[in-house]
Protein backbone atom coordinates (compact mmCIF):
# COMPACT_ATOMS: atom_id res chain seq x y z
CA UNK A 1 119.50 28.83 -84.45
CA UNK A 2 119.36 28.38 -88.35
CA UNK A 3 119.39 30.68 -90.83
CA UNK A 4 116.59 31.51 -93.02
CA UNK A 5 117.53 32.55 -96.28
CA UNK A 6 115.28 35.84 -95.46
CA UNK A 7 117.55 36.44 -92.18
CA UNK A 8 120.37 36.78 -95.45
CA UNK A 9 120.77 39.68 -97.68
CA UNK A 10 123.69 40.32 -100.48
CA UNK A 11 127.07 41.37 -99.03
CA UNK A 12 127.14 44.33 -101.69
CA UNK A 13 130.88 44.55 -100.68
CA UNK A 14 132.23 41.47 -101.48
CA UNK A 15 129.96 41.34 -104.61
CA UNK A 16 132.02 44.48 -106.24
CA UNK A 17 135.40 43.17 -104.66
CA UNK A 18 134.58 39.89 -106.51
CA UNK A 19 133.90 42.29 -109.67
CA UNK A 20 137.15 43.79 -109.52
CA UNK A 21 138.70 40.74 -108.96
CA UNK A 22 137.31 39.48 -112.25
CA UNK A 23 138.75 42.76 -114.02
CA UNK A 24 135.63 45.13 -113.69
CA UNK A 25 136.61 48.81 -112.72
CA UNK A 26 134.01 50.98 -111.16
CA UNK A 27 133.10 52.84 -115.04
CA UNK A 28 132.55 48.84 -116.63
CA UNK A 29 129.74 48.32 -113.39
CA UNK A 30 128.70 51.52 -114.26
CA UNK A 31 128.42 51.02 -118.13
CA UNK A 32 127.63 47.97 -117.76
CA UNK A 33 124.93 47.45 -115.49
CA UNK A 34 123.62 51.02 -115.96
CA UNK A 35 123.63 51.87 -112.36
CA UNK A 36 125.46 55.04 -111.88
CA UNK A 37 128.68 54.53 -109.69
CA UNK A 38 127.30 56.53 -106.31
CA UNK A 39 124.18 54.42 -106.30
CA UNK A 40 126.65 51.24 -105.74
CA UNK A 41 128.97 52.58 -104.36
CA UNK A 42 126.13 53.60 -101.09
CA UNK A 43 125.51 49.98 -101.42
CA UNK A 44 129.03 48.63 -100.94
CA UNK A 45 129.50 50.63 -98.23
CA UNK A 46 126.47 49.22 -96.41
CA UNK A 47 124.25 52.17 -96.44
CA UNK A 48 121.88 50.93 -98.76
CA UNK A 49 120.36 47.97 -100.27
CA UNK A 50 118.91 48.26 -104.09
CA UNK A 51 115.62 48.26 -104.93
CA UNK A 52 114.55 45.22 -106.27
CA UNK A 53 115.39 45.65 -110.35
CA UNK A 54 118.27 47.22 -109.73
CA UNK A 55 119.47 44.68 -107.66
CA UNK A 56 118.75 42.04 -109.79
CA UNK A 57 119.85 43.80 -112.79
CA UNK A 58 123.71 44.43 -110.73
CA UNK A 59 123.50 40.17 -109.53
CA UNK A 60 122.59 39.13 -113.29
CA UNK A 61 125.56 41.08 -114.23
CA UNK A 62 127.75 39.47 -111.05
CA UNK A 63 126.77 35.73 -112.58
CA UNK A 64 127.44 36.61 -116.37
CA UNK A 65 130.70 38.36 -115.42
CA UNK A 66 132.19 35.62 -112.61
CA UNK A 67 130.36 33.12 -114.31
CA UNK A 68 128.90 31.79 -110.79
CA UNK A 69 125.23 31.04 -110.40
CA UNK A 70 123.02 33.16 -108.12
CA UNK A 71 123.00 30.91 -105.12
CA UNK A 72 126.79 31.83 -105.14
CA UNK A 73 126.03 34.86 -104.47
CA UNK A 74 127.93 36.10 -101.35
CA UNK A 75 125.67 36.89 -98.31
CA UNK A 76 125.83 37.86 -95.19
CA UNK A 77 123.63 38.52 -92.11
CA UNK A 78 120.99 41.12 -91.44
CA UNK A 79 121.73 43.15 -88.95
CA UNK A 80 119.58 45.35 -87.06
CA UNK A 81 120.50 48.85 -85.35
CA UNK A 82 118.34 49.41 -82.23
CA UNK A 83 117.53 52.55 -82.86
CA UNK A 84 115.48 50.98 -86.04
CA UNK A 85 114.11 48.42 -83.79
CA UNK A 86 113.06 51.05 -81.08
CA UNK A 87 110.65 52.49 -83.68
């Protein structure tokens, strides 16, 4: 089986680790992306995905800051509970 690029969403993990490897501390996401820190931080833990501006807003910042393009962006697989298939 081959992945779609819709059976891929953004591994919001590795995206801040990549941040902080570039030199970003949680306060410069948050100042500079305007997304207060417990907003990403439920979406580096993998509780959460963004809504779409948001999300685009935190990548945009991501490519400026690593200077990477957006298919760079790291991904990973979506991954269904079955209790959210059940329903």
């Amino acid at each position: 089986m081959t992945l779609q690029p819709s059976d891929l969403c953004v591994d919001w993990n590795a995206v801040f680790l990549q941040l902080q490897r570039e030199g970003y501390s949680t306060p410069d996401i948050e100042h500079f992306t305007g997304v207060p820190r417990s907003t990403f931080m439920g979406w580096k833990n993998g509780g959460a995905q963004p809504i779409h501006s948001t999300g685009e807003r935190m990548i945009a910042f991501w490519c400026q800051a690593t200077g990477k393009v957006r298919e760079d962006l790291p991904t990973q697989r979506i991954s269904f509970s079955a209790a959210k298939i059940g329903r």
